[in-house]
PDB file of N, CA and C in Angstrom:
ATOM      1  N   UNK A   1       0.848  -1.169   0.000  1.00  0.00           N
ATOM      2  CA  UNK A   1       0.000   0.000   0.000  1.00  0.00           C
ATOM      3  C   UNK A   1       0.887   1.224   0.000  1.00  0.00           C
ATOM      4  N   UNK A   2       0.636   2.449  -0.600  1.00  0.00           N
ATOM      5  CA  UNK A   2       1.303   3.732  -0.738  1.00  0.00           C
ATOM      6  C   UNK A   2       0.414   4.918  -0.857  1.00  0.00           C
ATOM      7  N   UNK A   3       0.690   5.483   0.270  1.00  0.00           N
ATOM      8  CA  UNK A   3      -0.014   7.036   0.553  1.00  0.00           C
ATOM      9  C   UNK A   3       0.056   7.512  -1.048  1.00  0.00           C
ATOM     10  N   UNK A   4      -1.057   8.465  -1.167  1.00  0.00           N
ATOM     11  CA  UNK A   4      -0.455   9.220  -2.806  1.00  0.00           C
ATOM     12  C   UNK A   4      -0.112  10.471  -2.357  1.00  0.00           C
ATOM     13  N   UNK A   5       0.045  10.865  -1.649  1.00  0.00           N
ATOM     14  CA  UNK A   5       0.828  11.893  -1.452  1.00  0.00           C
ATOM     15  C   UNK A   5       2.258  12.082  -0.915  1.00  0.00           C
ATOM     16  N   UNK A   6       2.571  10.826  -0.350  1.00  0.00           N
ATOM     17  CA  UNK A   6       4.035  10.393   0.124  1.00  0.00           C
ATOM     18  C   UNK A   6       4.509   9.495  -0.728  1.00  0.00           C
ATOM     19  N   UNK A   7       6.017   9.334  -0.815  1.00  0.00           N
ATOM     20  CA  UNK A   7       5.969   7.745  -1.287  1.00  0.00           C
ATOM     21  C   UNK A   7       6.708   6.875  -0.630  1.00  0.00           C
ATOM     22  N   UNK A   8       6.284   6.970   0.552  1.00  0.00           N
ATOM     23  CA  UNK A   8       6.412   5.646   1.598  1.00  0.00           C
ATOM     24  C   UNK A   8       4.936   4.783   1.503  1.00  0.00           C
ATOM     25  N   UNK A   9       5.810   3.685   1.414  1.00  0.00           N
ATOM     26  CA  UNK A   9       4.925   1.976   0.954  1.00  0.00           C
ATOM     27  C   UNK A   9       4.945   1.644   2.426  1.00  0.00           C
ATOM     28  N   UNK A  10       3.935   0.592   2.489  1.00  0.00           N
ATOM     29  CA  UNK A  10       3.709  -0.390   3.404  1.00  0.00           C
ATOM     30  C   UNK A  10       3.328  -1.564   3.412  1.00  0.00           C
ATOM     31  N   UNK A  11       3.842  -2.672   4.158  1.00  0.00           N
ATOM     32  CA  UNK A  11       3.525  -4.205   3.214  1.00  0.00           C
ATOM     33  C   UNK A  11       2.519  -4.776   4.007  1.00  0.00           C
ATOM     34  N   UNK A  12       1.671  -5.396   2.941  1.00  0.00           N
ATOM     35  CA  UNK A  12       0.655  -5.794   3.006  1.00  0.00           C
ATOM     36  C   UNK A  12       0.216  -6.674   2.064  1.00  0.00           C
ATOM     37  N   UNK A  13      -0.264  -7.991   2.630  1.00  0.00           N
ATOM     38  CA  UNK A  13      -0.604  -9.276   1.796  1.00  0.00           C
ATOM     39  C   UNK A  13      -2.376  -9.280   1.447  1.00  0.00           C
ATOM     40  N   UNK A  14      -2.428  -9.406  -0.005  1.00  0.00           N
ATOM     41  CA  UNK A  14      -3.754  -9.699  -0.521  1.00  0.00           C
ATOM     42  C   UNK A  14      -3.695 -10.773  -0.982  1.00  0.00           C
ATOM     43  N   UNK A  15      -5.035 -11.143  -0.291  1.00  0.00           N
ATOM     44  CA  UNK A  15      -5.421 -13.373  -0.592  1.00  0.00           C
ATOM     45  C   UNK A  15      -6.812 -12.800  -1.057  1.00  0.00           C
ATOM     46  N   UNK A  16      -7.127 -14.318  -2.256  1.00  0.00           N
ATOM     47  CA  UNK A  16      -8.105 -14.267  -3.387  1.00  0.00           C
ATOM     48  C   UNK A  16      -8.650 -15.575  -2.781  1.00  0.00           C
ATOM     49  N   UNK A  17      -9.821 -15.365  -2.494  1.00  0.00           N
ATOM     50  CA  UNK A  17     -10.273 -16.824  -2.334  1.00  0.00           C
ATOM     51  C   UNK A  17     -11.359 -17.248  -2.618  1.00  0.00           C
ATOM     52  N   UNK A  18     -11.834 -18.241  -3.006  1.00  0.00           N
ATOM     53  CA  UNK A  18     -13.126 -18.467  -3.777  1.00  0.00           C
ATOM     54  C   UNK A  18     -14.421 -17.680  -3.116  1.00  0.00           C
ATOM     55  N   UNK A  19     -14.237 -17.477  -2.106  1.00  0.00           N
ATOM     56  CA  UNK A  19     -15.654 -16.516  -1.374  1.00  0.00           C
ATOM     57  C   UNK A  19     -15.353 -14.956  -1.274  1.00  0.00           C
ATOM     58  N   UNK A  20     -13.519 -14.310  -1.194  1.00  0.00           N
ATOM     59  CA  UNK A  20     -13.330 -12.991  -0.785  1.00  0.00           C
ATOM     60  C   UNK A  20     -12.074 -12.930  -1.294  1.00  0.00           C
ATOM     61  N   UNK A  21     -11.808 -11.115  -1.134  1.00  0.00           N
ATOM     62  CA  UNK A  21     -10.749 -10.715  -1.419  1.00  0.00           C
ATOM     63  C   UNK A  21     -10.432  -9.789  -0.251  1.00  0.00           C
ATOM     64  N   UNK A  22      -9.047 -10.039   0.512  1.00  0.00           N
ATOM     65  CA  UNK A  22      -9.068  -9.612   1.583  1.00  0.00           C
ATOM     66  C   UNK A  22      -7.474  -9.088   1.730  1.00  0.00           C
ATOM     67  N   UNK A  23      -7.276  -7.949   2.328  1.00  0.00           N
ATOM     68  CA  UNK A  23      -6.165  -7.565   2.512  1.00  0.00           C
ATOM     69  C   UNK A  23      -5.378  -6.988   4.452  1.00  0.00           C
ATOM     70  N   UNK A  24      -4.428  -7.912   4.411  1.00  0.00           N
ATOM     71  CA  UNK A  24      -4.261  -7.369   5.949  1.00  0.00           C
ATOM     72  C   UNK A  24      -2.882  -6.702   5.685  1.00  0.00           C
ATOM     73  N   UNK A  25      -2.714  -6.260   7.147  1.00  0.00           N
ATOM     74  CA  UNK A  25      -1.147  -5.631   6.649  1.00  0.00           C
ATOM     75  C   UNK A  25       0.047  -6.070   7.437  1.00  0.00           C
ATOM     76  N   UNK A  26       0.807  -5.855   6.882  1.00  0.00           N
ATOM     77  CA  UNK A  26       2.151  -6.739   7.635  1.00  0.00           C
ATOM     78  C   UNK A  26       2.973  -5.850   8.663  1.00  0.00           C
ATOM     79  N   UNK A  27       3.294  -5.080   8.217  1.00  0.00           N
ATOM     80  CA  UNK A  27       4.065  -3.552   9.175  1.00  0.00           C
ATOM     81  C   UNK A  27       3.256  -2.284   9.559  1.00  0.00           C
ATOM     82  N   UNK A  28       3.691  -1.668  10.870  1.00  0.00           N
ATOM     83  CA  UNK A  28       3.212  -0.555  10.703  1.00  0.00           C
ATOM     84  C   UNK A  28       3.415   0.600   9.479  1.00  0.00           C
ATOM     85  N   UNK A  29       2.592   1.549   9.939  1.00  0.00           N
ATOM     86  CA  UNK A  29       3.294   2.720   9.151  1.00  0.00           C
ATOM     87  C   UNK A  29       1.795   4.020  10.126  1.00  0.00           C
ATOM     88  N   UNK A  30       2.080   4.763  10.573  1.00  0.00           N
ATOM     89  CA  UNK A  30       1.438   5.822  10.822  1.00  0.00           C
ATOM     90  C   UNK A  30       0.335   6.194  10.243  1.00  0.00           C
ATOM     91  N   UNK A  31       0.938   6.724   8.602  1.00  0.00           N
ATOM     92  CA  UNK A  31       0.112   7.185   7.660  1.00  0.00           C
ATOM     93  C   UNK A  31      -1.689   6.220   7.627  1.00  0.00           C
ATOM     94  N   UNK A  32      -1.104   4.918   7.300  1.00  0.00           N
ATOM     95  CA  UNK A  32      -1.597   3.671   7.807  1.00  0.00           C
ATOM     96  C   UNK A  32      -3.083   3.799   8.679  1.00  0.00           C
ATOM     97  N   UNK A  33      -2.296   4.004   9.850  1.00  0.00           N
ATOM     98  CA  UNK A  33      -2.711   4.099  11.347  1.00  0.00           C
ATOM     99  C   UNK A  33      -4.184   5.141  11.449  1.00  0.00           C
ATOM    100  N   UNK A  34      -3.646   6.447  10.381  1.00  0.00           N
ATOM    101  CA  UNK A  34      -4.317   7.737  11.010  1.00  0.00           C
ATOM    102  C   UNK A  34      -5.618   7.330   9.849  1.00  0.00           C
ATOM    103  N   UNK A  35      -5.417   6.824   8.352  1.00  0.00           N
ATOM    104  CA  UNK A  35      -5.818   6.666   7.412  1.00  0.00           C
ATOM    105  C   UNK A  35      -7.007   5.760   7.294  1.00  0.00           C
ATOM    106  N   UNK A  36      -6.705   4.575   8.180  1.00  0.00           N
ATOM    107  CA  UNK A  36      -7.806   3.804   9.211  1.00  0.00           C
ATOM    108  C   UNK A  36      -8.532   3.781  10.447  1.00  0.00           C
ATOM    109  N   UNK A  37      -8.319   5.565  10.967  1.00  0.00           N
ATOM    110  CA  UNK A  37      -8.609   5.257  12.433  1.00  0.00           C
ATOM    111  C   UNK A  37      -8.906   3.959  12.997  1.00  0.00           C
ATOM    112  N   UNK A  38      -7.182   3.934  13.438  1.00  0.00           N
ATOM    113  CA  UNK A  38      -7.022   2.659  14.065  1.00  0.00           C
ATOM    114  C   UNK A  38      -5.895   2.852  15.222  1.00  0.00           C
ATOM    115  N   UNK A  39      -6.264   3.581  16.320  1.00  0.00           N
ATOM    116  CA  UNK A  39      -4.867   3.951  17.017  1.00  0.00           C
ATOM    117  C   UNK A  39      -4.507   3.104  17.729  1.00  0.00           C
ATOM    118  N   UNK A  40      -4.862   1.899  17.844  1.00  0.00           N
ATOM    119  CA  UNK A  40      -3.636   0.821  18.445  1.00  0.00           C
ATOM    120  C   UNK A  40      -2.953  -0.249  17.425  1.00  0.00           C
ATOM    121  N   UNK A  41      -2.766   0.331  16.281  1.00  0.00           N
ATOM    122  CA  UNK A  41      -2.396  -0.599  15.303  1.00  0.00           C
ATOM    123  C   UNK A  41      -1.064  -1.282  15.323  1.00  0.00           C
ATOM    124  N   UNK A  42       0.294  -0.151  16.066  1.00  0.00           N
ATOM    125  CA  UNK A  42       1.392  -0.742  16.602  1.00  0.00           C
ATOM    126  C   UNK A  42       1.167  -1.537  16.970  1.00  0.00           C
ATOM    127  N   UNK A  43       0.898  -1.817  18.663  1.00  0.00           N
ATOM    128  CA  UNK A  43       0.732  -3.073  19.186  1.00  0.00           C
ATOM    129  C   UNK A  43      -0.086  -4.424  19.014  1.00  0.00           C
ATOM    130  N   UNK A  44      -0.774  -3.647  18.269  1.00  0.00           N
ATOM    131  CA  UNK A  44      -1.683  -5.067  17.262  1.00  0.00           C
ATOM    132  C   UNK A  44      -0.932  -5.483  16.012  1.00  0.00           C
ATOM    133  N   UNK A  45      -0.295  -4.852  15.441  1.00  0.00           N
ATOM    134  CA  UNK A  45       0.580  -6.005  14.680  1.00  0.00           C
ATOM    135  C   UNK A  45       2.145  -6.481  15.471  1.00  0.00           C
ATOM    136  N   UNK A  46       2.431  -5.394  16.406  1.00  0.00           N
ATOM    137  CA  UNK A  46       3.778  -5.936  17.169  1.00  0.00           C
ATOM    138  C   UNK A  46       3.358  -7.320  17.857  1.00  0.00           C
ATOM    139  N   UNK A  47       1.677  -7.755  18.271  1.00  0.00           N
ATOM    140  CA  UNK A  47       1.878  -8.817  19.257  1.00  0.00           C
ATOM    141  C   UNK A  47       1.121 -10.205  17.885  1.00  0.00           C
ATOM    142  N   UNK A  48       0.856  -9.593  16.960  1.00  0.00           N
ATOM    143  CA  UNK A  48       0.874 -10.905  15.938  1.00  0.00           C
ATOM    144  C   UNK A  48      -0.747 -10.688  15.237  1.00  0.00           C
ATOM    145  N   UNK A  49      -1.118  -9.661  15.405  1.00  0.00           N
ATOM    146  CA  UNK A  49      -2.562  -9.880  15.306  1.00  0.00           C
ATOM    147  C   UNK A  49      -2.616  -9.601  13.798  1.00  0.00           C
ATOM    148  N   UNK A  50      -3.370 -10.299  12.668  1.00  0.00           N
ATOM    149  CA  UNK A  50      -3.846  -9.748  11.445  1.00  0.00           C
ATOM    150  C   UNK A  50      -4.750  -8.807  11.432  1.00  0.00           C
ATOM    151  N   UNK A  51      -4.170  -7.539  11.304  1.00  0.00           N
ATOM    152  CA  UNK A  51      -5.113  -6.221  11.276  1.00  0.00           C
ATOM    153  C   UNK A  51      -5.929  -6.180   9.429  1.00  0.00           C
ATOM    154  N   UNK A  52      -7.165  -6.234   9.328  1.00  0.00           N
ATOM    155  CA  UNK A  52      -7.383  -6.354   8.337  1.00  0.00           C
ATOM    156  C   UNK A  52      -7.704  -5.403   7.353  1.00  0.00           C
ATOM    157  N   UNK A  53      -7.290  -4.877   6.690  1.00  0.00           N
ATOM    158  CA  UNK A  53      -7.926  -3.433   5.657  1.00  0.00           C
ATOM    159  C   UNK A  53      -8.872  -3.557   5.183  1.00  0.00           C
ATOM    160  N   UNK A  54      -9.319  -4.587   4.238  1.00  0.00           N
ATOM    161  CA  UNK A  54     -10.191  -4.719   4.096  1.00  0.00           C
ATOM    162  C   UNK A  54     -10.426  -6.573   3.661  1.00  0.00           C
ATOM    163  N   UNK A  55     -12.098  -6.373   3.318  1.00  0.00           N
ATOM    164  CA  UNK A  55     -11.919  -7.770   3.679  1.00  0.00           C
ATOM    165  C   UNK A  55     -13.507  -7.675   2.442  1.00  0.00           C
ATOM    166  N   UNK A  56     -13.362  -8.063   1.315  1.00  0.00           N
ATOM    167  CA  UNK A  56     -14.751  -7.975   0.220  1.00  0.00           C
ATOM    168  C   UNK A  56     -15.192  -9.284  -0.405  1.00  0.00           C
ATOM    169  N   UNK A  57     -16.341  -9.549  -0.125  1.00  0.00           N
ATOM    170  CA  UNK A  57     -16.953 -10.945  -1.032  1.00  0.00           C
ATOM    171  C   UNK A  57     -16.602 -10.749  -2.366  1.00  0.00           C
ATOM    172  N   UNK A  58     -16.755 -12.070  -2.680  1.00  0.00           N
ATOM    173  CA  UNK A  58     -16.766 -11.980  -4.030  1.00  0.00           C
ATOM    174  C   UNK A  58     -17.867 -12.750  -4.714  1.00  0.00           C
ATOM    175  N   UNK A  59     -18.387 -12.014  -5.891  1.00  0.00           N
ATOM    176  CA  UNK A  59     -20.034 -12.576  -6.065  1.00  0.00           C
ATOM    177  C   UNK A  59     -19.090 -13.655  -7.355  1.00  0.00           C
ATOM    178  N   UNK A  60     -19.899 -14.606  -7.608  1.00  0.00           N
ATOM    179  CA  UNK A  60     -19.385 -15.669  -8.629  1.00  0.00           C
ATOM    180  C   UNK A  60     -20.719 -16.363  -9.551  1.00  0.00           C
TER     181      UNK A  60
END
C-alpha cells in the first residue's frame, strides 16, 4: 500500500479466495494508522494480530 501523497509503501498481503478478497497488513506505518482510524495498530501487529484493511466478497 502507498499514501499518494508520500511515497512511503507499506507491506501488506492480498489473498483471493473463492468466497473474498481480503487484505491485511504486515508492518506498521502511521500514515496507515491515522488513514484507518485505528490507534492501536502498533501493538496489534507488534503482538501478531492480522489487522485487516479490508476484507470484500466476491459474487461468482
Amino acid at each position: 500500500m502507498q499514501n499518494r501523497f508520500t511515497p512511503f509503501s507499506t507491506r501488506a498481503a492480498l489473498e483471493l479466495t473463492e468466497d473474498n478478497l481480503r487484505c491485511t497488513l504486515k508492518e506498521y506505518s502511521k500514515w496507515v494508522e491515522k488513514a484507518l482510524g485505528i490507534s492501536d495498530l502498533e501493538p496489534r501487529l507488534r503482538a501478531g494480530e492480522a489487522v485487516v484493511v479490508f476484507d470484500f466478497g466476491v459474487i461468482s
